[in-house]
N, C-alpha and C. Protein backbone atom coordinates (compact mmCIF):
# COMPACT_ATOMS: atom_id res chain seq x y z
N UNK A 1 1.76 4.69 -21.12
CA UNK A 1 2.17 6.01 -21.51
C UNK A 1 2.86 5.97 -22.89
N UNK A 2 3.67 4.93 -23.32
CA UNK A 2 4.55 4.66 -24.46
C UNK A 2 3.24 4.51 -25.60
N UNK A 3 2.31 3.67 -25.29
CA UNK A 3 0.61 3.75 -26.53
C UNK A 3 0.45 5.27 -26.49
N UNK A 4 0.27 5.75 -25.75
CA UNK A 4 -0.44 7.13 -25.79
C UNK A 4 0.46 8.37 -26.74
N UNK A 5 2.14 8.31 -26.65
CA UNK A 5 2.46 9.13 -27.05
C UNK A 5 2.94 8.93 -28.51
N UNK A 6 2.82 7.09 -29.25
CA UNK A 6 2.89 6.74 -29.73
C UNK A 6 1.64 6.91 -31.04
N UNK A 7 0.50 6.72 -30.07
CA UNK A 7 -0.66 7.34 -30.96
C UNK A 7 -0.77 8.79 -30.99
N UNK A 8 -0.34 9.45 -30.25
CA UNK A 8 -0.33 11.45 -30.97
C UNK A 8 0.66 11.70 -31.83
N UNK A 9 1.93 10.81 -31.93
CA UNK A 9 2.86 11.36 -32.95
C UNK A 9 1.99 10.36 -34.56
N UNK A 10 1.58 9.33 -34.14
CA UNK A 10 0.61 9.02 -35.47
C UNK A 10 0.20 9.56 -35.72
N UNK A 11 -1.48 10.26 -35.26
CA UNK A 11 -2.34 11.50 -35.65
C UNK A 11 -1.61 12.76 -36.13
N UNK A 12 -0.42 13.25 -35.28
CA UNK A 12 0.17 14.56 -35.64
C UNK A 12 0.82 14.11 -37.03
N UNK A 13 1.24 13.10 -37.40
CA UNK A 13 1.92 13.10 -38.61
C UNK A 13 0.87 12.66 -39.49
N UNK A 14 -0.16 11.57 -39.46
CA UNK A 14 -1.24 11.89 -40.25
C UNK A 14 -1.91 13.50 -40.43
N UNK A 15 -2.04 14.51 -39.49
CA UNK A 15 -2.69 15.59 -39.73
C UNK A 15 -1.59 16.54 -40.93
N UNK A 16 -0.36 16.64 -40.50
CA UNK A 16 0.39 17.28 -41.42
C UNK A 16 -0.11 16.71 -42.82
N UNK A 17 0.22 15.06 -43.10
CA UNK A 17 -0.10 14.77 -44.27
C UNK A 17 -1.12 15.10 -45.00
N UNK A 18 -2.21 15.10 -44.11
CA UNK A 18 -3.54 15.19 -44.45
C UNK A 18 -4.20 16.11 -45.17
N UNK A 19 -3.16 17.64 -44.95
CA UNK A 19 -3.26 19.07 -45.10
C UNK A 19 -2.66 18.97 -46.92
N UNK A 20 -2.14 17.99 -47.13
CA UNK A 20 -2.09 17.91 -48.55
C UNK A 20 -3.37 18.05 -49.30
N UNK A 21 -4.17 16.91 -49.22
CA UNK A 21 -5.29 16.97 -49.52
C UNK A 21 -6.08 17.97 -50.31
N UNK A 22 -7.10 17.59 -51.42
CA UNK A 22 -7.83 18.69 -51.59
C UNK A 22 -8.97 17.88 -51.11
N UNK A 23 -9.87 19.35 -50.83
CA UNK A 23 -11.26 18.37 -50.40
C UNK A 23 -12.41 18.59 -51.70
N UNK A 24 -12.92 17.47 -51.95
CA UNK A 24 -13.53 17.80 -53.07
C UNK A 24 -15.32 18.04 -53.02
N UNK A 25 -15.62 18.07 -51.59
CA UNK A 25 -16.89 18.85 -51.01
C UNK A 25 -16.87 20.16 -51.14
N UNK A 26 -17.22 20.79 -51.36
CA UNK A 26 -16.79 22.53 -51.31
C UNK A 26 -18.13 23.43 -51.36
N UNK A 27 -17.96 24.67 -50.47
CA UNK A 27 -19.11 25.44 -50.67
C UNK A 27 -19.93 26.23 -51.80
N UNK A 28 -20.98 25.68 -51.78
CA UNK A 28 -21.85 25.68 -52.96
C UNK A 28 -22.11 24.93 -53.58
N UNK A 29 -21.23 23.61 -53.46
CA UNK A 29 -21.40 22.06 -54.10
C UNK A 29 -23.45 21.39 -53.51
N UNK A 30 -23.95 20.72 -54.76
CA UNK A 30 -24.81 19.93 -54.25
C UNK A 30 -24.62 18.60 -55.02
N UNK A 31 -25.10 17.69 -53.91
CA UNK A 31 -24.63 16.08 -54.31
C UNK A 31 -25.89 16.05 -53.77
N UNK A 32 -26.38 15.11 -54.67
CA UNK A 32 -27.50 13.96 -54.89
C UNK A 32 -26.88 12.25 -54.31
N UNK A 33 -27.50 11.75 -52.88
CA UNK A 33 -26.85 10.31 -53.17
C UNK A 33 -28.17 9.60 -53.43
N UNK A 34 -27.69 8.49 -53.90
CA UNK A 34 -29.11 7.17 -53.40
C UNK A 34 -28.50 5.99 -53.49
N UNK A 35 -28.96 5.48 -52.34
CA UNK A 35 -28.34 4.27 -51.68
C UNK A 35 -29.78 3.25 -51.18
N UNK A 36 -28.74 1.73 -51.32
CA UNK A 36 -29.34 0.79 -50.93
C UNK A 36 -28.72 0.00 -49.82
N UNK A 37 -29.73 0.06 -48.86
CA UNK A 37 -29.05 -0.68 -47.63
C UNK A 37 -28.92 -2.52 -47.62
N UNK A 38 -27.63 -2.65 -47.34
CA UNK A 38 -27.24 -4.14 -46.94
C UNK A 38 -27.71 -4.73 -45.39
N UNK A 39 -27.29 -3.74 -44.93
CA UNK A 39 -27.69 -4.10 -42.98
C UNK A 39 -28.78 -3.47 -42.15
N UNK A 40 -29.74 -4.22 -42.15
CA UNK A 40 -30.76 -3.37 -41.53
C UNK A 40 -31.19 -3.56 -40.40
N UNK A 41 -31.41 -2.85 -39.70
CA UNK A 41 -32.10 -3.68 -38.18
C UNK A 41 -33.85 -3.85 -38.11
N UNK A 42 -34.09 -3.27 -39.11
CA UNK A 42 -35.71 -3.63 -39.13
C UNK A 42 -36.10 -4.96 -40.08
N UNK A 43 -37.08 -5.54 -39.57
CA UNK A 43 -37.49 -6.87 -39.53
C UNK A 43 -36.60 -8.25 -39.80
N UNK A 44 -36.10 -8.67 -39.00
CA UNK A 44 -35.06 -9.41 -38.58
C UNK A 44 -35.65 -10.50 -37.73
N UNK A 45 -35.53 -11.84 -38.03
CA UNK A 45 -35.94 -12.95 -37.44
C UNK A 45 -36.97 -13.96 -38.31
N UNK A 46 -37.74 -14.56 -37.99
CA UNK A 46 -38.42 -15.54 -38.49
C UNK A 46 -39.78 -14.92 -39.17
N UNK A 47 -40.41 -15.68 -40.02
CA UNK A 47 -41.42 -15.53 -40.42
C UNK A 47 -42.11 -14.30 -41.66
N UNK A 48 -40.87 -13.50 -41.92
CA UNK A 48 -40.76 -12.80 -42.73
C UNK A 48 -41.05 -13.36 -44.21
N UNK A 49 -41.93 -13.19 -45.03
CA UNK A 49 -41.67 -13.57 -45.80
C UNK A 49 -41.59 -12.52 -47.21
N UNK A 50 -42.00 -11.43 -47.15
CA UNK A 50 -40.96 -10.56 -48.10
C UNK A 50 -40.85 -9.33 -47.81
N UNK A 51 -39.47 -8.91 -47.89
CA UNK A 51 -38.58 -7.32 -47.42
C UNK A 51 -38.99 -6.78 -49.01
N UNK A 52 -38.82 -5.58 -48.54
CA UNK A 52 -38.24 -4.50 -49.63
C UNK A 52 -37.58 -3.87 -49.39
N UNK A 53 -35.99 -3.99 -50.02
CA UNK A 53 -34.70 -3.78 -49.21
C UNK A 53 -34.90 -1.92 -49.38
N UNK A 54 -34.24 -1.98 -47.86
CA UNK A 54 -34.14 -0.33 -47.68
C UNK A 54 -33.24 0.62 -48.56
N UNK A 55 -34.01 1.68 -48.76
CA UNK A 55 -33.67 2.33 -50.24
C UNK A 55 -33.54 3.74 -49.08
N UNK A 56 -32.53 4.61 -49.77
CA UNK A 56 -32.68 5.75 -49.40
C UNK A 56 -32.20 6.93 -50.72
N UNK A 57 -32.12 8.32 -50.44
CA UNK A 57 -32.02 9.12 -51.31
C UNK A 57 -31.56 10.45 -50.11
N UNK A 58 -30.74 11.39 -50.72
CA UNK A 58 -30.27 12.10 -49.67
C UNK A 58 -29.74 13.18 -50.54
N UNK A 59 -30.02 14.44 -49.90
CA UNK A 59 -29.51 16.00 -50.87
C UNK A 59 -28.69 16.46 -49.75
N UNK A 60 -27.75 17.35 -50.15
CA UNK A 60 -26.48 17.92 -49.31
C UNK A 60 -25.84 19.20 -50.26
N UNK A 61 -25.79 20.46 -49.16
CA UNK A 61 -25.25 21.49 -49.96
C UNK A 61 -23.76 21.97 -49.28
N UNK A 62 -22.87 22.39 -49.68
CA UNK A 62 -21.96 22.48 -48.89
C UNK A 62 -22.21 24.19 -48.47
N UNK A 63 -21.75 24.34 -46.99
CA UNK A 63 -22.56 25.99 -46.42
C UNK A 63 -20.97 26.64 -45.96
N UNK A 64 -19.78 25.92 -45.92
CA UNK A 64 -18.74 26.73 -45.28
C UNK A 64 -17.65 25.81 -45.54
N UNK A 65 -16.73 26.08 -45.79
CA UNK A 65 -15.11 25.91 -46.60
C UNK A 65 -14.07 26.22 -45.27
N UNK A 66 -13.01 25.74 -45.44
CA UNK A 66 -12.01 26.44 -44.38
C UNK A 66 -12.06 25.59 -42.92
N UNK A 67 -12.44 24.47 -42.65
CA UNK A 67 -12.93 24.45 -41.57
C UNK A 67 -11.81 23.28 -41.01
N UNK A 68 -11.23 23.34 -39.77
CA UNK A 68 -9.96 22.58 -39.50
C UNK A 68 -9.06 22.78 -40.97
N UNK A 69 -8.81 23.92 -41.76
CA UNK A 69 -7.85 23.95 -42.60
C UNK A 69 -8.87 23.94 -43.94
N UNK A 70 -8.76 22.84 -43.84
CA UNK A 70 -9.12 22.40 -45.16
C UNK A 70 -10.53 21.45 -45.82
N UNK A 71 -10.90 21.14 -44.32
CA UNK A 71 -12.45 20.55 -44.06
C UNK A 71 -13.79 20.98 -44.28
N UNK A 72 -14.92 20.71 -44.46
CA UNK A 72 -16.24 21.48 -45.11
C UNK A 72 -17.25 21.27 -44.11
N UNK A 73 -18.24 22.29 -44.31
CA UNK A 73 -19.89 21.55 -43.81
C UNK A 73 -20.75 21.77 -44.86
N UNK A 74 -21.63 20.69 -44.59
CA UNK A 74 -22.54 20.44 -45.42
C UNK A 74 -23.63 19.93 -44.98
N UNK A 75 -24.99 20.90 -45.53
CA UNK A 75 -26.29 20.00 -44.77
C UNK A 75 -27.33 19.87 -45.85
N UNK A 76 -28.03 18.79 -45.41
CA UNK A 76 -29.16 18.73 -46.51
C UNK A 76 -30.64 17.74 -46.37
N UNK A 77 -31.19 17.04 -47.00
CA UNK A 77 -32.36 16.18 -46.37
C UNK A 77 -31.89 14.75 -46.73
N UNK A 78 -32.63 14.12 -46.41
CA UNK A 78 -32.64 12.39 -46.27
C UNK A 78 -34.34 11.63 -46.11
N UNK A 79 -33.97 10.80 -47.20
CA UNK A 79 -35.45 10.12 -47.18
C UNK A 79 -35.09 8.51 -47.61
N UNK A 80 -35.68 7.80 -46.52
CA UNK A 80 -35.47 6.38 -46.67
C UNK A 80 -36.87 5.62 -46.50
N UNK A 81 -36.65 4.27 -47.20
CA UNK A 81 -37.75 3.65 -47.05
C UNK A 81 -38.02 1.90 -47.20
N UNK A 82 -38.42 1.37 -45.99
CA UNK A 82 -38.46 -0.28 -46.33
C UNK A 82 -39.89 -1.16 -45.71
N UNK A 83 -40.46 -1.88 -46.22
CA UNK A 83 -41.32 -2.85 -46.13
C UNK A 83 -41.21 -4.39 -45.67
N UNK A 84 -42.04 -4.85 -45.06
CA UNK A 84 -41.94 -6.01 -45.01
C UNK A 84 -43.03 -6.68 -44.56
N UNK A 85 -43.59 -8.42 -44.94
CA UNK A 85 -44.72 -9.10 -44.72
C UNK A 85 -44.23 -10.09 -43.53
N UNK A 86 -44.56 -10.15 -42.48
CA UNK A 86 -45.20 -10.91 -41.38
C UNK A 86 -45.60 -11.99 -41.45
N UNK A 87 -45.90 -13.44 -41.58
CA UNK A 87 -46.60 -14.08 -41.93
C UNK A 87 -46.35 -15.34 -41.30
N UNK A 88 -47.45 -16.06 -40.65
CA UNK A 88 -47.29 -17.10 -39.81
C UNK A 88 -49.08 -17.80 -39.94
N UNK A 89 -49.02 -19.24 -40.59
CA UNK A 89 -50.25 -19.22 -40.25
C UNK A 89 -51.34 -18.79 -41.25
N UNK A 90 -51.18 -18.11 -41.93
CA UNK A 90 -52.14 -17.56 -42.47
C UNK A 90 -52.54 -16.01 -41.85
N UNK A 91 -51.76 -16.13 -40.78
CA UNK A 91 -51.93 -14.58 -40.39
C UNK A 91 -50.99 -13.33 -40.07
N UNK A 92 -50.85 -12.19 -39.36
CA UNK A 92 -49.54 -11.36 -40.32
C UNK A 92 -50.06 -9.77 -40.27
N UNK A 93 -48.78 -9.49 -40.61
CA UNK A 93 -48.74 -7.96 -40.91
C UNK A 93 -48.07 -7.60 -42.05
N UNK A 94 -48.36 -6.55 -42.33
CA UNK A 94 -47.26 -6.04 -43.61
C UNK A 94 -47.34 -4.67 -42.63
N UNK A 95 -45.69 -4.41 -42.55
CA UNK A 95 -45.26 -2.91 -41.88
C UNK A 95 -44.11 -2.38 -42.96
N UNK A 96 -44.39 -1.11 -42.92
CA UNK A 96 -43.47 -0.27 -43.39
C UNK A 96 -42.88 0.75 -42.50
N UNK A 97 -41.85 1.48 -42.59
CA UNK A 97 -40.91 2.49 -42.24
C UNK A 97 -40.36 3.32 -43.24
N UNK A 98 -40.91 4.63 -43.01
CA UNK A 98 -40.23 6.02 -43.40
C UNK A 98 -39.75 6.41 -42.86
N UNK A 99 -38.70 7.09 -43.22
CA UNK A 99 -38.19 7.88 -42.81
C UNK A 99 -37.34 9.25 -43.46
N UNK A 100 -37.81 10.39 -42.59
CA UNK A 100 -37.67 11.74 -43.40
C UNK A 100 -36.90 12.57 -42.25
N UNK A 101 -35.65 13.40 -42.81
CA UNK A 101 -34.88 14.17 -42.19
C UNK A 101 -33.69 14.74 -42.40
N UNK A 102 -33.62 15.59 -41.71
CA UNK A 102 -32.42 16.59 -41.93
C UNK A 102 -31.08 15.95 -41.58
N UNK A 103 -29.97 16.44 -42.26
CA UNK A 103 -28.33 15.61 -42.12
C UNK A 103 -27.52 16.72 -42.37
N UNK A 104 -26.56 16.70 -41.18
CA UNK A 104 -25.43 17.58 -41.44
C UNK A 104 -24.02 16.95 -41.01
N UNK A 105 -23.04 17.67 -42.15
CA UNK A 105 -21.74 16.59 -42.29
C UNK A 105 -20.70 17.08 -42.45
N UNK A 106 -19.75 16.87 -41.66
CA UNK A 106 -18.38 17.02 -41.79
C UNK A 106 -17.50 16.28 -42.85
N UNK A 107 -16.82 17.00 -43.43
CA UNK A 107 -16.06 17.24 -44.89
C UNK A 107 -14.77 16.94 -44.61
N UNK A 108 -14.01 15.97 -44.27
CA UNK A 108 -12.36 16.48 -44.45
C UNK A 108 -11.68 15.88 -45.33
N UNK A 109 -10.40 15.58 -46.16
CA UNK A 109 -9.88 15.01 -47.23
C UNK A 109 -8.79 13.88 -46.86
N UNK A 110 -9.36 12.72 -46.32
CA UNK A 110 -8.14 11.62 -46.52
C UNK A 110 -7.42 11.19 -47.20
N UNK A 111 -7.98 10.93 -48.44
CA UNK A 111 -7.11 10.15 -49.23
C UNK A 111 -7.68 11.27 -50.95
N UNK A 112 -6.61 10.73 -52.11
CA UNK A 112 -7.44 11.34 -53.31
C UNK A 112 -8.14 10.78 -53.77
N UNK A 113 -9.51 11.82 -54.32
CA UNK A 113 -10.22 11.18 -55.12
C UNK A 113 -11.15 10.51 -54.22
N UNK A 114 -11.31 10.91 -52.83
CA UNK A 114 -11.99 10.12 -52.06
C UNK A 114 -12.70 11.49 -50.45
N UNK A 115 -14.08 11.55 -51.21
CA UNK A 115 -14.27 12.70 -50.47
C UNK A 115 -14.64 11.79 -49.06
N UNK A 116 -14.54 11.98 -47.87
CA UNK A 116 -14.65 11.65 -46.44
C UNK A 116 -15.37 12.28 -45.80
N UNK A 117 -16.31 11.99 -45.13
CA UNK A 117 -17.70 12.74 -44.11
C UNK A 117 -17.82 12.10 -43.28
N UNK A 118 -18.41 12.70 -41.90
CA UNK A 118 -19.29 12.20 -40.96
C UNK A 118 -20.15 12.84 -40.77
N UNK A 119 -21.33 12.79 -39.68
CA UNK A 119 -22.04 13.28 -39.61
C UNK A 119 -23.49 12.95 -38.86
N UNK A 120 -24.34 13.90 -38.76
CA UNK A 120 -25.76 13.67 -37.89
C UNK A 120 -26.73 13.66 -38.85
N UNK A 121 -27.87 12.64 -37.89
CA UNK A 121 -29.17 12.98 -38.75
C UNK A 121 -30.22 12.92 -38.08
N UNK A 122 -31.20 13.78 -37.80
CA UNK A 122 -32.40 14.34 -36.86
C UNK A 122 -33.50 13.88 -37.84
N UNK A 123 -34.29 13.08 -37.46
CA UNK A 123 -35.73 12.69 -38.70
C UNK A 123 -36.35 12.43 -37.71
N UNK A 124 -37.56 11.67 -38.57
CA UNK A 124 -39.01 11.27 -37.76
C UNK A 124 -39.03 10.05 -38.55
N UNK A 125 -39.11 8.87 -37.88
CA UNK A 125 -39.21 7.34 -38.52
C UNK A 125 -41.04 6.92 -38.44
N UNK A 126 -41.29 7.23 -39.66
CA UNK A 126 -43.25 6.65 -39.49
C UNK A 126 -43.42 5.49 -39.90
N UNK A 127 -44.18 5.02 -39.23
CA UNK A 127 -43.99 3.27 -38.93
C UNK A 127 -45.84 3.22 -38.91
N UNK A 128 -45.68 2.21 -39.72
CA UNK A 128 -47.38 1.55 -40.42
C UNK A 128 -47.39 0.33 -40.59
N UNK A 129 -48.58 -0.13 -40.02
CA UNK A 129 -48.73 -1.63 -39.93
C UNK A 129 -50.15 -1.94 -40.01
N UNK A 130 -50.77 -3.08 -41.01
CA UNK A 130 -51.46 -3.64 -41.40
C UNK A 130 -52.12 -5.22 -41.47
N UNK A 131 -52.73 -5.49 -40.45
CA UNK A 131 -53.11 -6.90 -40.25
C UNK A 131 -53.60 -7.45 -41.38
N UNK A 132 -53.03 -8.42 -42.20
CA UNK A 132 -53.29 -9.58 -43.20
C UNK A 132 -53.93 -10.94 -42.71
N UNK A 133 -54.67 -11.66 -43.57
CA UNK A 133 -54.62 -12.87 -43.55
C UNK A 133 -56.22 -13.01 -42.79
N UNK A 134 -55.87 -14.31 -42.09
CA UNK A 134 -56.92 -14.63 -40.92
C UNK A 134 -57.07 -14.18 -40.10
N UNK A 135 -57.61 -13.19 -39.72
CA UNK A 135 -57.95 -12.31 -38.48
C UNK A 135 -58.23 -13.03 -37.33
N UNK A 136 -58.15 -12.56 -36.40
CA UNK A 136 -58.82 -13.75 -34.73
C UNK A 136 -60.09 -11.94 -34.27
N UNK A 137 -60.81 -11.75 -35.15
CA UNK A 137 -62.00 -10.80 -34.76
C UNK A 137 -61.94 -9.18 -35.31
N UNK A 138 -61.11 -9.21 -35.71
CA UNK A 138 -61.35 -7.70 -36.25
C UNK A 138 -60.14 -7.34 -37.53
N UNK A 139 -59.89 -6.34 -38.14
CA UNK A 139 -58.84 -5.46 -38.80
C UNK A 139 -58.14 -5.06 -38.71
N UNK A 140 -57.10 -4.72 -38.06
CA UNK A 140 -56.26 -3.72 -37.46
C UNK A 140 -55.49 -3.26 -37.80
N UNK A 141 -54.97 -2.39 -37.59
CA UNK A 141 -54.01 -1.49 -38.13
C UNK A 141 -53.50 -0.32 -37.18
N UNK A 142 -52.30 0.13 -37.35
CA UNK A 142 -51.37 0.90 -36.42
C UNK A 142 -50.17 1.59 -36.77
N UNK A 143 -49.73 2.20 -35.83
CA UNK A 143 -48.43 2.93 -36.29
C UNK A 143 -47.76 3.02 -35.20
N UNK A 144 -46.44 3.18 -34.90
CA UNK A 144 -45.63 3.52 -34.05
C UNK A 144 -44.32 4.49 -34.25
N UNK A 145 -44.99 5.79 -34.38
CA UNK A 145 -43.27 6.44 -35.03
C UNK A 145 -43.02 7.28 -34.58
N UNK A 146 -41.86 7.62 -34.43
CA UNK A 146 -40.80 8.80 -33.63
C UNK A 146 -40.06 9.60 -34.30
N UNK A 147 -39.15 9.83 -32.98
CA UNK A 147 -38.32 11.24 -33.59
C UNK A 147 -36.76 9.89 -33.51
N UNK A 148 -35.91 10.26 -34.74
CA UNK A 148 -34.78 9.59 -34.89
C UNK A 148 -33.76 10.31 -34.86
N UNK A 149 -32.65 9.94 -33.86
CA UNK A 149 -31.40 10.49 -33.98
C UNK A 149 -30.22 9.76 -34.38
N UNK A 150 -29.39 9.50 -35.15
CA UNK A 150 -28.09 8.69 -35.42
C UNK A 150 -26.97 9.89 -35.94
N UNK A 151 -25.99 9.18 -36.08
CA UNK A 151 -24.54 9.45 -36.76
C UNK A 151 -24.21 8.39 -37.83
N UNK A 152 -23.14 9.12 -38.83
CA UNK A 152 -22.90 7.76 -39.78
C UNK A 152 -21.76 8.96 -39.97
N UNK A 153 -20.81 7.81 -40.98
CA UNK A 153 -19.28 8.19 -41.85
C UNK A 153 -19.36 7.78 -43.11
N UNK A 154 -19.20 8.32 -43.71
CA UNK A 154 -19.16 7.81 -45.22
C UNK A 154 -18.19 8.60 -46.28
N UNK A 155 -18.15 8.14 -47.38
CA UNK A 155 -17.04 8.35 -48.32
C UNK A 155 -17.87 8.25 -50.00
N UNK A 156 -17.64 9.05 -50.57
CA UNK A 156 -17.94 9.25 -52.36
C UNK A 156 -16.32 8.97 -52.80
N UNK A 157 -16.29 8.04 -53.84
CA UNK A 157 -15.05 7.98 -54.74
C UNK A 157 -15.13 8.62 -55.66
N UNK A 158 -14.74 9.62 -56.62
CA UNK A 158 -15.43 10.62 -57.88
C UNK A 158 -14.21 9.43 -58.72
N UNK A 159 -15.46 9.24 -60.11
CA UNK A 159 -15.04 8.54 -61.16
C UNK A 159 -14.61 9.13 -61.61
N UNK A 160 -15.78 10.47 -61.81
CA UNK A 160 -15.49 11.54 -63.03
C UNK A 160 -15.68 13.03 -61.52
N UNK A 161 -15.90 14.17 -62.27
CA UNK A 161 -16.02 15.03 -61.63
C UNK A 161 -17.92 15.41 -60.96
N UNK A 162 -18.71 14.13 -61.72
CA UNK A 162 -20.03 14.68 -61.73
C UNK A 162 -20.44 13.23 -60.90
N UNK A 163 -19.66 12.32 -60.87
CA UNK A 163 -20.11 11.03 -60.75
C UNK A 163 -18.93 10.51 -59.73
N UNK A 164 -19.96 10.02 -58.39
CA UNK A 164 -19.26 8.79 -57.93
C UNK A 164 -19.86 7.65 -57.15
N UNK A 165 -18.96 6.84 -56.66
CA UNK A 165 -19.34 5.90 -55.97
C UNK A 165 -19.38 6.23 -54.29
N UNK A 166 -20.70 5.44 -53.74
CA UNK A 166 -20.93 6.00 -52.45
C UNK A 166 -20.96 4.85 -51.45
N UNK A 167 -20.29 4.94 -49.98
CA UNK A 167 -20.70 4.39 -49.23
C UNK A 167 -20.96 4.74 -47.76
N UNK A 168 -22.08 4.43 -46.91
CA UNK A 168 -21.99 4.77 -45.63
C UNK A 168 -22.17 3.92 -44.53
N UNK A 169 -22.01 4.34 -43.22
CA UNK A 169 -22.04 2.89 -42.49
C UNK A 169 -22.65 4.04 -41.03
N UNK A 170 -23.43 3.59 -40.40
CA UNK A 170 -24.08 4.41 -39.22
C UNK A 170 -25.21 3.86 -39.21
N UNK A 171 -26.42 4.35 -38.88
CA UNK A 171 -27.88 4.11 -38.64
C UNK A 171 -28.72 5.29 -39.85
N UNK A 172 -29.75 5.30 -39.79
CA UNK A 172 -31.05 5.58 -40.53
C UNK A 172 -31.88 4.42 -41.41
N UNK A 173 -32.00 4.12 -42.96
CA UNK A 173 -32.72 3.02 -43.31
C UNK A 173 -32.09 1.82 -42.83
N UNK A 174 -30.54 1.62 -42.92
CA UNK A 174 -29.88 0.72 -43.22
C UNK A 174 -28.70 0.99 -42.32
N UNK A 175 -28.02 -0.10 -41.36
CA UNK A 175 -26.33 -0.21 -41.00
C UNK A 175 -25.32 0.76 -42.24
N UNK A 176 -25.83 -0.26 -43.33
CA UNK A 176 -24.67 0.20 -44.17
C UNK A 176 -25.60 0.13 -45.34
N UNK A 177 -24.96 1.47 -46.38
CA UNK A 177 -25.66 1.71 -47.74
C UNK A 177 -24.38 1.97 -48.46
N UNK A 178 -24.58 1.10 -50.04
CA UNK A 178 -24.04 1.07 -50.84
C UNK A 178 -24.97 2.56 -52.07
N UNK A 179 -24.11 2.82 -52.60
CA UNK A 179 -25.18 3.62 -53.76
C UNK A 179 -24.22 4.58 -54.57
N UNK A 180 -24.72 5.26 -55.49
CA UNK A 180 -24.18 6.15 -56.33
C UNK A 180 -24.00 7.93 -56.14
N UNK A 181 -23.51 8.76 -56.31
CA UNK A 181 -23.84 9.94 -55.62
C UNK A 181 -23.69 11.06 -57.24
N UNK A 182 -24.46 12.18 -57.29
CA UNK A 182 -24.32 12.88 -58.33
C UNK A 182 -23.90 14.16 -57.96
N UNK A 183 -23.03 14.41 -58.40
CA UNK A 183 -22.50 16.33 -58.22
C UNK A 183 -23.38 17.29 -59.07
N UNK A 184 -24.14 17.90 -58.52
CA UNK A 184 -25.38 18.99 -59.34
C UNK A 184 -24.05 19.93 -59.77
């Protein structure tokens, strides 16, 4: 009971503080990110012999201001994309993954100079694959792709007012994407 009431007077005194804050998402804002993923869960293990590290690109408009005080929403699209060769033998695949979809994100202001989000993302992951090499009788080729759902958190540092630094950590191309973000 002493943890519990110990952690609400934390949060309650972080939330007062917090209300300082400006948030620097705001309605009518559009940010451009593009990011490169470090952590990926696609093609992982042996025999790989070349990735093309997952790249993404992502638009976001802000639609409403005011929200828990001082917090935003914001929605927009997302497009990611990574490759990779198979290869064992002389024989193999080369598969790729797209992925295309909608993202919507919560806005609130932690720290300055440091805009703070979370958020959802609803896509369709299209998945293509291509038999290389020495065949054992035929060509083949395939796909396997769905409907994708994740969450992620992420943070823009503004250098300047048009420019910052981006990072996120959740699921879609990548665990975690490093990248740059632009204020339209």
């Amino acid at each position: 009971m002493r943890k519990i009431i110990t952690i609400f007077v934390a949060l309650l005194t972080m939330t007062t503080t917090l209300k300082a804050q400006e948030n620097l998402f705001k309605e009518g804002d559009k940010v451009v990110n593009l990011g490169i993923g470090l952590l990926s869960g696609f093609y992982s293990g042996s025999y790989y012999t070349s990735k093309t590290p997952p790249i993404s690109i992502s638009y976001e408009q802000g639609i409403k201001d005011g929200v828990l005080d001082v917090g935003s929403i914001g929605v927009g699209g997302y497009l990611g994309y990574t490759s990779a060769k198979w290869e064992y033998l002389g024989y193999g695949w080369k598969i790729s993954n797209f992925i295309i979809g909608a993202r919507g994100s919560f806005h609130y202001p932690l720290v300055d100079k440091l805009d703070t989000y979370a958020g959802v993302l609803l896509g369709y992951n299209v998945v293509t694959s291509k038999e290389i090499g020495n065949s054992l009788g035929g060509n083949y080729s395939g796909s396997s792709s769905g409907v994708l759902f994740s969450g992620y958190v992420g943070g823009r540092y503004y250098f300047t007012d048009k420019l910052a630094g981006m990072v996120e950590l959740g699921t879609g191309i990548a665990y975690f994407n490093l990248g740059v973000a632009f204020k339209l």
